[in-house]
N, C-alpha and C. Protein backbone atom coordinates (compact mmCIF):
# COMPACT_ATOMS: atom_id res chain seq x y z
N UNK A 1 20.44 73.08 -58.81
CA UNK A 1 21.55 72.25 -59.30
C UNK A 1 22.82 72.45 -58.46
N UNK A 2 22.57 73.64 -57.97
CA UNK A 2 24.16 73.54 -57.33
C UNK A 2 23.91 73.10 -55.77
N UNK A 3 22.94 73.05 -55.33
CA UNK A 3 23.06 72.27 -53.99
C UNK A 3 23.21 71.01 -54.20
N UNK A 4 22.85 69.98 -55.12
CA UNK A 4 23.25 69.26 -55.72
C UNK A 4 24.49 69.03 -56.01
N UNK A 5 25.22 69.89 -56.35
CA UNK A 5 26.02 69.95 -56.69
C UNK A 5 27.31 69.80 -55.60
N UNK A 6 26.94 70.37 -54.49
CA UNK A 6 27.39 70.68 -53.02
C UNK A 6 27.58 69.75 -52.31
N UNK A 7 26.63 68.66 -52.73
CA UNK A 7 26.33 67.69 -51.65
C UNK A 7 26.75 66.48 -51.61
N UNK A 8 27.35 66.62 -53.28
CA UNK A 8 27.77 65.43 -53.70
C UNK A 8 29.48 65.78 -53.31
N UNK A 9 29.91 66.77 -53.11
CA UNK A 9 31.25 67.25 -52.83
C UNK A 9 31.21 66.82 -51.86
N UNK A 10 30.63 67.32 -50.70
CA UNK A 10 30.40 66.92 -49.45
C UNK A 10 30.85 65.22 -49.15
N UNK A 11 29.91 64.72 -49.80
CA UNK A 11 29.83 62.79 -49.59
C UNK A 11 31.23 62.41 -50.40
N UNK A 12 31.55 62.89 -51.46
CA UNK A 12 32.65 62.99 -52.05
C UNK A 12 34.29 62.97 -51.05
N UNK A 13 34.08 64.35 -50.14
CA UNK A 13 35.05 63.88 -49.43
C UNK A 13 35.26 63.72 -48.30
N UNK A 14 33.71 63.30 -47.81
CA UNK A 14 33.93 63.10 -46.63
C UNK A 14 33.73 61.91 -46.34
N UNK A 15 33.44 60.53 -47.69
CA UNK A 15 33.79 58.81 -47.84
C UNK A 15 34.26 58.39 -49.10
N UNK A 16 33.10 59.27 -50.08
CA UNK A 16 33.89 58.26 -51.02
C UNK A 16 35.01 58.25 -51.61
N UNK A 17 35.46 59.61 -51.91
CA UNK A 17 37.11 59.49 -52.09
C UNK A 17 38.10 58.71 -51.60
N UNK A 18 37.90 58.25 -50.16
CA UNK A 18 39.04 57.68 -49.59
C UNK A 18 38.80 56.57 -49.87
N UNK A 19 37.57 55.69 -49.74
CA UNK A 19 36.85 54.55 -49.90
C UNK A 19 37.84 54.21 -51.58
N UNK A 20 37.10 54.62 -52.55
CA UNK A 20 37.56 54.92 -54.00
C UNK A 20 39.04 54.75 -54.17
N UNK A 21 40.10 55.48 -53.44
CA UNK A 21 41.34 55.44 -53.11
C UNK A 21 42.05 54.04 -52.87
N UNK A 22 41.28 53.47 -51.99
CA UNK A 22 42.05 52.63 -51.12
C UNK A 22 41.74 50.92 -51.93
N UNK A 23 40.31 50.96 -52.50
CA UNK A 23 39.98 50.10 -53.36
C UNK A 23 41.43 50.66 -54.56
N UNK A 24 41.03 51.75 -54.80
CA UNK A 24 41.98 51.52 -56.44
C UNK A 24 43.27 50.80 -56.16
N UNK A 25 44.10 51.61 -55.08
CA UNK A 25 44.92 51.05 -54.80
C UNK A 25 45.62 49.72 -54.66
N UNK A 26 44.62 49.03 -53.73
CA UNK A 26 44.16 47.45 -53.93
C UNK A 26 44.56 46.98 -55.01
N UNK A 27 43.62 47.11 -56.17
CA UNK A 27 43.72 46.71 -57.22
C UNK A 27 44.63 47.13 -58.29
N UNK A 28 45.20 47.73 -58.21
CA UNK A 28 45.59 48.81 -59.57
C UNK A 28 47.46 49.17 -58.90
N UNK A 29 47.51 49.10 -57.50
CA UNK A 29 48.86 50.35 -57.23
C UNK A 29 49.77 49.64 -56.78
N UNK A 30 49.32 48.02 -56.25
CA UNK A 30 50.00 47.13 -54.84
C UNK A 30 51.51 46.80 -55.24
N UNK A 31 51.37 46.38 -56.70
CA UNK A 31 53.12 46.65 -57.02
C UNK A 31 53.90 47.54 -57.33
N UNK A 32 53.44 48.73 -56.62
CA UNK A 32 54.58 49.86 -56.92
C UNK A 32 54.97 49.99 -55.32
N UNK A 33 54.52 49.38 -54.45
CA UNK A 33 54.69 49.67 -52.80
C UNK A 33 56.32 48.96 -52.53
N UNK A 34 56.86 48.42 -53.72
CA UNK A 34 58.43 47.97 -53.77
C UNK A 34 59.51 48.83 -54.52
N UNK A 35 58.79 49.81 -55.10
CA UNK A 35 59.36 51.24 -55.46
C UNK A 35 60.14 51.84 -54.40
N UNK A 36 61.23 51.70 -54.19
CA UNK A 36 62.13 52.87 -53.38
C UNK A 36 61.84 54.11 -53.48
N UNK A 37 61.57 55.00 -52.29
CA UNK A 37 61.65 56.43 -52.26
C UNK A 37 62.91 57.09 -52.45
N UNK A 38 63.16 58.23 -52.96
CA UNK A 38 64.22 59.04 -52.56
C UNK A 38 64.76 59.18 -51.35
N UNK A 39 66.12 59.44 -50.98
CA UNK A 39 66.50 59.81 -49.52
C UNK A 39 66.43 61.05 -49.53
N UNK A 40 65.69 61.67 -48.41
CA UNK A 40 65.77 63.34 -48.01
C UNK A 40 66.10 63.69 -46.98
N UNK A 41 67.30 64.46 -46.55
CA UNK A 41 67.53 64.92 -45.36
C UNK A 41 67.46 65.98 -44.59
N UNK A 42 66.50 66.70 -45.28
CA UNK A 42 66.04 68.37 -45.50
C UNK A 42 64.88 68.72 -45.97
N UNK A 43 64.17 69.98 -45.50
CA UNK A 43 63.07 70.19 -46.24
C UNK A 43 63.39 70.67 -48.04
N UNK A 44 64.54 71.03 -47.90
CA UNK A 44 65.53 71.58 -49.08
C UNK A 44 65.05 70.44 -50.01
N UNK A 45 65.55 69.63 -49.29
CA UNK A 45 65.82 67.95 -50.19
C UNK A 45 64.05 67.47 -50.57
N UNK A 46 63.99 67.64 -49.95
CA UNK A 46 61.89 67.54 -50.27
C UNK A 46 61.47 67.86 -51.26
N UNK A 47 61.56 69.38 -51.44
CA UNK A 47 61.25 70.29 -52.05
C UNK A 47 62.08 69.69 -53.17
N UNK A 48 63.41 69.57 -53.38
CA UNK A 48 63.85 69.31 -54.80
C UNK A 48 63.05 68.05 -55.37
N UNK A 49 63.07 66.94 -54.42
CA UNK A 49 62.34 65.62 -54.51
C UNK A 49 61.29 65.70 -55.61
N UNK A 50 60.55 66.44 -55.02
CA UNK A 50 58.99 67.36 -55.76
C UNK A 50 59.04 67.87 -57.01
N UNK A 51 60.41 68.47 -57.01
CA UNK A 51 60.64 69.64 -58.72
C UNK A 51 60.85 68.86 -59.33
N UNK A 52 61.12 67.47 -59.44
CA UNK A 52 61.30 65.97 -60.40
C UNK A 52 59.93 65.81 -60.87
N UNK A 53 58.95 65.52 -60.29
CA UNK A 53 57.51 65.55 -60.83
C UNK A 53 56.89 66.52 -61.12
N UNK A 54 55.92 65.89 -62.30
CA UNK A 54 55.31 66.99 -63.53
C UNK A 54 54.31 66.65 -62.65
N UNK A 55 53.23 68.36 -62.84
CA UNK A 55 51.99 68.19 -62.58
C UNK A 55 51.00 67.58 -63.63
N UNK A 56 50.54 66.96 -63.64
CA UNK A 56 49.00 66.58 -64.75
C UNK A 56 47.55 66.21 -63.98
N UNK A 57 46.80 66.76 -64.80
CA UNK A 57 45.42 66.92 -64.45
C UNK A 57 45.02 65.44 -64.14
N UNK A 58 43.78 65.49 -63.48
CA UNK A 58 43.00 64.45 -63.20
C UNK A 58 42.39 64.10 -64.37
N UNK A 59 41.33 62.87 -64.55
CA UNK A 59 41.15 62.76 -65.85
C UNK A 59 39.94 62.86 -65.81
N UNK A 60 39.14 62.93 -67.01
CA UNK A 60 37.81 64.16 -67.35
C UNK A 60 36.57 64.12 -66.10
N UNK A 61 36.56 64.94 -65.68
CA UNK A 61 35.47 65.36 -64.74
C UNK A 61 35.98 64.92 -63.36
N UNK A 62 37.09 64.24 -63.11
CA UNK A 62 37.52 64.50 -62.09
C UNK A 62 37.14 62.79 -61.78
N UNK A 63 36.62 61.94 -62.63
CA UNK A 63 35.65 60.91 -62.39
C UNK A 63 37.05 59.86 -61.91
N UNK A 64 37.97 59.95 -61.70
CA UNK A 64 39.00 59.38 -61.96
C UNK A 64 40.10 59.81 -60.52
N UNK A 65 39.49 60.62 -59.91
CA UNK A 65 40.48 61.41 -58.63
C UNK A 65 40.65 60.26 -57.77
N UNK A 66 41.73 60.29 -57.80
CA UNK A 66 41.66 59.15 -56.10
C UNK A 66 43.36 59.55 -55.92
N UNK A 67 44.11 59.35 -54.83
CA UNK A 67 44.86 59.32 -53.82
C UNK A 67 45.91 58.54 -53.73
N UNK A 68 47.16 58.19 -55.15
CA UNK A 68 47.66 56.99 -55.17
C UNK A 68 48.72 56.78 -53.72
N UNK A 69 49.67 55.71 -53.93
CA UNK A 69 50.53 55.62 -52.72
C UNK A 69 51.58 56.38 -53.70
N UNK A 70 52.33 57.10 -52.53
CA UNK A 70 53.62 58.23 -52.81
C UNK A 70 54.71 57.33 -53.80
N UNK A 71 54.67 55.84 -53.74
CA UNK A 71 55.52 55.03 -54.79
C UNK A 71 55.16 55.26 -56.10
N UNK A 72 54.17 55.32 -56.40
CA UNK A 72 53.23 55.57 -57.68
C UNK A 72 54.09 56.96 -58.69
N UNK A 73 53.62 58.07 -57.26
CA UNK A 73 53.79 59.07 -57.79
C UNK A 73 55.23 59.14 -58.71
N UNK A 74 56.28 58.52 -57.42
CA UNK A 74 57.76 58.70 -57.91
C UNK A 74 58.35 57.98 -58.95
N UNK A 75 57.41 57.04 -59.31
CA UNK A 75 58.03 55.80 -60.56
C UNK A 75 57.42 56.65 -61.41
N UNK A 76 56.69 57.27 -61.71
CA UNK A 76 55.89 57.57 -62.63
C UNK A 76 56.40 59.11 -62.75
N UNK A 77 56.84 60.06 -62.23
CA UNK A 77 57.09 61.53 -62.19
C UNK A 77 55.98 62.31 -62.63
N UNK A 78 55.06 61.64 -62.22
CA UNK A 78 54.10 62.92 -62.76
C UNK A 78 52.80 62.07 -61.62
N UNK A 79 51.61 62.87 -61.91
CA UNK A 79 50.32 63.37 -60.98
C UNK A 79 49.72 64.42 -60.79
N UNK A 80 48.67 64.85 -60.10
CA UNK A 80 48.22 65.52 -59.54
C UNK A 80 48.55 65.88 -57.78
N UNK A 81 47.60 67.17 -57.52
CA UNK A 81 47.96 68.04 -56.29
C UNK A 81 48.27 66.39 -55.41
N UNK A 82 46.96 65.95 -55.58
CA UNK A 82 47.07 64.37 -54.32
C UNK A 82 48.33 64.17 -54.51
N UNK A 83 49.11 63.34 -55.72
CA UNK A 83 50.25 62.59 -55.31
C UNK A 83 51.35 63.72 -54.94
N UNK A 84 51.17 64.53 -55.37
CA UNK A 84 52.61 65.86 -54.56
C UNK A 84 52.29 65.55 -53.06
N UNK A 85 51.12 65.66 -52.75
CA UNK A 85 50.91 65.62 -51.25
C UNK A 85 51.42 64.67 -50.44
N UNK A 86 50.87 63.35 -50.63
CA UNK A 86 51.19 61.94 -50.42
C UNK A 86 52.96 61.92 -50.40
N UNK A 87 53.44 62.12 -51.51
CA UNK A 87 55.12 62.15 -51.44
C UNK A 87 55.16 62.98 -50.32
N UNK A 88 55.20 63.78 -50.31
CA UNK A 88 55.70 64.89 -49.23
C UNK A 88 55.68 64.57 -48.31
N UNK A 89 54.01 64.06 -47.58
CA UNK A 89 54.37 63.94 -46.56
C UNK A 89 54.90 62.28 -46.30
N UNK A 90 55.45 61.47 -46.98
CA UNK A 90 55.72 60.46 -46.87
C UNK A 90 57.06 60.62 -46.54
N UNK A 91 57.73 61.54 -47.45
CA UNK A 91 59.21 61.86 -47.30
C UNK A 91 59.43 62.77 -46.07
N UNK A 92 58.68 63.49 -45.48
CA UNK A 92 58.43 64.42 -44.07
C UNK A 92 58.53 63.11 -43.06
N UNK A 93 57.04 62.26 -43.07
CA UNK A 93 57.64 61.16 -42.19
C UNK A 93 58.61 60.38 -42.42
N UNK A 94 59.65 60.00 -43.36
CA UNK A 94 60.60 59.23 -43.13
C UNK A 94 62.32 60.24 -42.34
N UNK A 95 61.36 61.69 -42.98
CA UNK A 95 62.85 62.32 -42.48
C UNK A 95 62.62 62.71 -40.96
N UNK A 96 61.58 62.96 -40.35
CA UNK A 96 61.08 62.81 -39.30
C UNK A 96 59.92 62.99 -38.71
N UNK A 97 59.30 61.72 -38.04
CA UNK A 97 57.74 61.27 -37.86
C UNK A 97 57.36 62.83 -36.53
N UNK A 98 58.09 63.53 -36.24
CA UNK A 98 57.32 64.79 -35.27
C UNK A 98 56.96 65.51 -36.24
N UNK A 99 57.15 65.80 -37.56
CA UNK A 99 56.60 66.69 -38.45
C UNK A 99 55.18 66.95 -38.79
N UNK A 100 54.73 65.76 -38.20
CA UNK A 100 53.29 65.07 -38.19
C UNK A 100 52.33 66.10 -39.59
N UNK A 101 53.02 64.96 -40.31
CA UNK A 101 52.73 65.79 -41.82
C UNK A 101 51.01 64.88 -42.08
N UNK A 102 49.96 65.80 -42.72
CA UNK A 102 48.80 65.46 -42.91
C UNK A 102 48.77 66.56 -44.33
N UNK A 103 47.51 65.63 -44.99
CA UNK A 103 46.56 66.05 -46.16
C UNK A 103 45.24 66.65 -45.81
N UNK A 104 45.49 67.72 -46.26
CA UNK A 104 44.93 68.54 -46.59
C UNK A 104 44.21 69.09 -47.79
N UNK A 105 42.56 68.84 -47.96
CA UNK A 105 41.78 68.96 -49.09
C UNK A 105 41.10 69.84 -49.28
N UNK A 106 40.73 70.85 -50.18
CA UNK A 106 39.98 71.79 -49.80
C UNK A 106 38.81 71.45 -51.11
N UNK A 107 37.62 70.98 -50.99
CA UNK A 107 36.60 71.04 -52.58
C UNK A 107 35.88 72.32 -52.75
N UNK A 108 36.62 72.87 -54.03
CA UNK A 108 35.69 74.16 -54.56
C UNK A 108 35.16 73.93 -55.65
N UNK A 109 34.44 74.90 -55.93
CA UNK A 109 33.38 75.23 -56.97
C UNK A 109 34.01 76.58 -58.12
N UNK A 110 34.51 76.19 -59.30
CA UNK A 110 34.34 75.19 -59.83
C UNK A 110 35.63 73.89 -59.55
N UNK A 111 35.14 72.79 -59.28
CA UNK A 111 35.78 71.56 -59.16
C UNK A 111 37.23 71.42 -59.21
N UNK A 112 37.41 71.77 -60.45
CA UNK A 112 38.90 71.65 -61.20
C UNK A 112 39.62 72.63 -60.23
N UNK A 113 39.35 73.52 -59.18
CA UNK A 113 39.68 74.39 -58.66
C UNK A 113 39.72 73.87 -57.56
N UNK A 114 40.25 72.26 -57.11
CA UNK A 114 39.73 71.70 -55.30
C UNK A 114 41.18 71.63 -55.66
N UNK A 115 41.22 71.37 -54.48
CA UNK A 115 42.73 71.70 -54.34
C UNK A 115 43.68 70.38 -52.77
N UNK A 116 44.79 69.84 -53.07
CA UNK A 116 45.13 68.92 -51.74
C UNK A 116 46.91 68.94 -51.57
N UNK A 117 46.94 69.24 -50.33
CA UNK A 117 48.41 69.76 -50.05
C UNK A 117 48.89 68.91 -48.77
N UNK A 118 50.43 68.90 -48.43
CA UNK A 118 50.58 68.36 -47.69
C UNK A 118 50.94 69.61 -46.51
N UNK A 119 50.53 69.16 -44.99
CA UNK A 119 50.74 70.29 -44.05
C UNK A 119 51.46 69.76 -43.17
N UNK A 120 52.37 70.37 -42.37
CA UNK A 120 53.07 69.43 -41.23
C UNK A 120 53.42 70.76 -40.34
N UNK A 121 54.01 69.90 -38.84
CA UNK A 121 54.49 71.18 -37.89
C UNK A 121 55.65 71.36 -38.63
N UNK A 122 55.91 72.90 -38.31
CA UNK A 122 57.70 73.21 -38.78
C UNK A 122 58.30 73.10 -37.06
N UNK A 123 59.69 72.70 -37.41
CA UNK A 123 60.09 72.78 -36.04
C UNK A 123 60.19 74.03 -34.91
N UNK A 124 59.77 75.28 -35.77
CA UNK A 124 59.67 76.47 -35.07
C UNK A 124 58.17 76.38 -34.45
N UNK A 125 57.24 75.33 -34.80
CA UNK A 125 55.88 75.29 -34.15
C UNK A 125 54.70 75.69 -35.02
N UNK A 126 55.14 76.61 -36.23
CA UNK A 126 53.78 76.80 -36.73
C UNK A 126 54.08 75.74 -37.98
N UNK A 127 52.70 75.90 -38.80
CA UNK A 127 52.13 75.37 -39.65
C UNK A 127 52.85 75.25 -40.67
N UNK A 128 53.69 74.83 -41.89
CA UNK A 128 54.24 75.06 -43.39
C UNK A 128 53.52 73.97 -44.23
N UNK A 129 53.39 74.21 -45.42
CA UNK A 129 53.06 73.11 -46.35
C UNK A 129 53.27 73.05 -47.56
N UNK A 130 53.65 72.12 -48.14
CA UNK A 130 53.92 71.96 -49.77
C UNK A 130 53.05 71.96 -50.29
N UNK A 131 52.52 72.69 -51.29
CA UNK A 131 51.57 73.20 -52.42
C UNK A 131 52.17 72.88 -53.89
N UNK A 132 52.28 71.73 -54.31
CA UNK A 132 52.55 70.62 -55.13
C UNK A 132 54.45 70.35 -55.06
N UNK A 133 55.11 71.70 -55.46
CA UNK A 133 56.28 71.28 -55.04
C UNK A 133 57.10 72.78 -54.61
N UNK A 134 56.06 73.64 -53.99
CA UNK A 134 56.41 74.54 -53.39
C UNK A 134 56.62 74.63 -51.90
N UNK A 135 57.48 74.64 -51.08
CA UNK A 135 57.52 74.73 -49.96
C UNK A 135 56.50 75.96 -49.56
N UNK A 136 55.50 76.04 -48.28
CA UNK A 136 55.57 77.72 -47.98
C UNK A 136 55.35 77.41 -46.55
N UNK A 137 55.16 78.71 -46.01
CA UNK A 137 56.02 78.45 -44.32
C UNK A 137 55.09 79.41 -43.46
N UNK A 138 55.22 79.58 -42.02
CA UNK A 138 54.59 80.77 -41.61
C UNK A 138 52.84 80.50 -41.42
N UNK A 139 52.49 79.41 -41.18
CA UNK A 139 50.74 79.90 -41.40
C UNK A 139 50.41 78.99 -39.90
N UNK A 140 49.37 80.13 -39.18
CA UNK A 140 48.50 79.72 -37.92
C UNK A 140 48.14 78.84 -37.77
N UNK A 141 47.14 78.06 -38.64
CA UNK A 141 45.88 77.18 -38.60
C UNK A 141 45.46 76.91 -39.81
N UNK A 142 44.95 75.48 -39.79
CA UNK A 142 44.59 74.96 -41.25
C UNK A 142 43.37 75.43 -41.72
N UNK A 143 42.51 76.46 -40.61
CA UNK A 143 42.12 77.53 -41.85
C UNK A 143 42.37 78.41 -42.91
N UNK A 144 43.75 78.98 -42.49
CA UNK A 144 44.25 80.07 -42.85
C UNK A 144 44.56 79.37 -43.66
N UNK A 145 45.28 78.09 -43.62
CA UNK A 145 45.57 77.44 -44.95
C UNK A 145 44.69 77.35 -45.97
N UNK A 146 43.72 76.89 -45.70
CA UNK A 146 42.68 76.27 -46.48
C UNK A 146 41.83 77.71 -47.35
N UNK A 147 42.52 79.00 -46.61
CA UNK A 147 41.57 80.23 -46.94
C UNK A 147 42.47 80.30 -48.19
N UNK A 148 43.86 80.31 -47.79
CA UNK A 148 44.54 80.71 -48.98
C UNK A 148 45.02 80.07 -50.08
N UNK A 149 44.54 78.60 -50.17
CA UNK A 149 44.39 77.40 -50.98
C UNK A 149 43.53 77.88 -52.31
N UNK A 150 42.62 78.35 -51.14
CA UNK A 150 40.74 78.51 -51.92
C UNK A 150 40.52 80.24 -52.99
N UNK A 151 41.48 80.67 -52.81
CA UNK A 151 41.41 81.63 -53.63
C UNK A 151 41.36 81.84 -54.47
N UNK A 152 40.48 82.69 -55.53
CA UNK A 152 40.65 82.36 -57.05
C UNK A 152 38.99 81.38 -57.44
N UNK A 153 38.59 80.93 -56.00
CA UNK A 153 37.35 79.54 -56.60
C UNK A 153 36.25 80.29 -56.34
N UNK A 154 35.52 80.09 -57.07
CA UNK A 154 33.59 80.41 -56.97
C UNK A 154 33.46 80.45 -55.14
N UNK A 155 33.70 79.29 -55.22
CA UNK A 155 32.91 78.77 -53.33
C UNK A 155 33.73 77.95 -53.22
N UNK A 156 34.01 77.70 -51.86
CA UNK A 156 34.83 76.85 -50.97
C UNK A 156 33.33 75.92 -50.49
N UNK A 157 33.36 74.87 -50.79
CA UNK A 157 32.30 73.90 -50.29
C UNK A 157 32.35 73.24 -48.81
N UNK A 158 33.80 72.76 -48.77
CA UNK A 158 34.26 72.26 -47.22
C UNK A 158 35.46 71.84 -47.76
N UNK A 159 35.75 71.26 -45.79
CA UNK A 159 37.58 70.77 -46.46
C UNK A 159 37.76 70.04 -45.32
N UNK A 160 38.73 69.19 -45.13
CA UNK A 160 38.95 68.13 -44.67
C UNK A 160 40.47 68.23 -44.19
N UNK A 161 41.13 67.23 -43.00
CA UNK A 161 42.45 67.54 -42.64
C UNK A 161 42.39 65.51 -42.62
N UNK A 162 43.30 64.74 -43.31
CA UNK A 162 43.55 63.47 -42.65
C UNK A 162 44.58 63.34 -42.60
N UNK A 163 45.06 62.24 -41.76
CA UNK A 163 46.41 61.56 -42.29
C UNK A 163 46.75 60.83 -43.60
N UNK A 164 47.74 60.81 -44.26
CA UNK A 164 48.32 60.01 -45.22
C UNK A 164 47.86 59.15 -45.53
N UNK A 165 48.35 58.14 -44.60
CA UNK A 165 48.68 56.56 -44.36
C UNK A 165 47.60 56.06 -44.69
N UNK A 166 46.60 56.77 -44.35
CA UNK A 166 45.15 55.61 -43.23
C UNK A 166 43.63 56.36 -43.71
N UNK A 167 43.96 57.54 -44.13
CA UNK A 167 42.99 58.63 -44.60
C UNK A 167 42.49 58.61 -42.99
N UNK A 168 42.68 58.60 -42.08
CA UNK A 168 41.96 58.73 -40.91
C UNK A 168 41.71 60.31 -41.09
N UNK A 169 40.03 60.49 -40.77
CA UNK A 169 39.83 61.93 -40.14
C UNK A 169 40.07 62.52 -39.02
N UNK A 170 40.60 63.66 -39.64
CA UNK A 170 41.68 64.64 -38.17
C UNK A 170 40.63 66.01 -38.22
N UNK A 171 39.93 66.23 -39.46
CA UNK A 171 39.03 67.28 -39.27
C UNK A 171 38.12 67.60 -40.03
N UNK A 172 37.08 67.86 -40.51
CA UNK A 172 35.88 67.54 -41.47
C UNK A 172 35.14 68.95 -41.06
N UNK A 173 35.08 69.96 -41.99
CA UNK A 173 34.62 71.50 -41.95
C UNK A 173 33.95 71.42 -43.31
């Protein structure tokens, strides 16, 4: 059962999530894309951006996860890890596109324990990322990220690096 279990994580995020996403969106999100963002002129300002939204769970079994647009998140003040992410790095690229802010997914076992953050360069060169509306700073490689995401879970199944915008794959582990 649990390779089963594995495999469907796997296909999970390595199509259908985004697939799932981009349909919902379609249908369900297209008039919130006239939602104004916040102005941020700081990672400071980010980070506060973020402490405005409540976290809330996905809805039962996760059957329901998908990836809204960062407008969603902010009309609404609340979401999950995804929409913290999505804002972030939406507000990273508007405050500046070298930050080259990406999502970051990690699927563990048990489930409720997957986890998606936003990562970008800091201008000192390494790695920082918001972990729903925590800034943190200082990290090598989006392993190291992804190691210390995953802590606390049964198994780390795999994990994924895309862009925002486009879900384009930047890395599939």
């Amino acid at each position: 059962m649990a390779a089963i279990i594995d495999a469907f994580l796997v296909w999970w995020l390595r199509s259908g999530r985004y697939g799932w996403s981009k349909l919902r969106r379609k249908i369900f999100e297209w008039g919130y894309l006239k939602i104004p963002l916040p102005e941020a002129n700081s990672l400071v300002e980010i980070e506060a951006c973020l402490k405005q939204v409540k976290w809330t769970m996905d809805g039962p079994l996760h059957l329901f996860d998908s990836i809204s647009y960062p407008q969603v998140t902010w009309a609404k003040k609340k979401d999950d890890c995804d929409g913290f992410a999505t804002l972030a790095c939406e507000l990273l690229t508007r405050l500046d596109s070298s930050f080259n802010s990406l999502l970051v997914t990690a699927m563990m076992r048990p489930i409720r324990k997957s986890h998606t953050i936003c990562v970008f360069t800091h201008p000192d060169g390494n790695l920082s990322f918001f972990d729903n509306n925590t800034l943190r700073n200082d990290c090598a490689s989006y392993s190291k990220i992804v190691k210390m995401i995953s802590q606390g879970s049964e198994k780390l199944v795999c994990w994924d690096v895309r862009r925002h915008d486009d879900f384009g794959l930047i890395e599939f582990h």
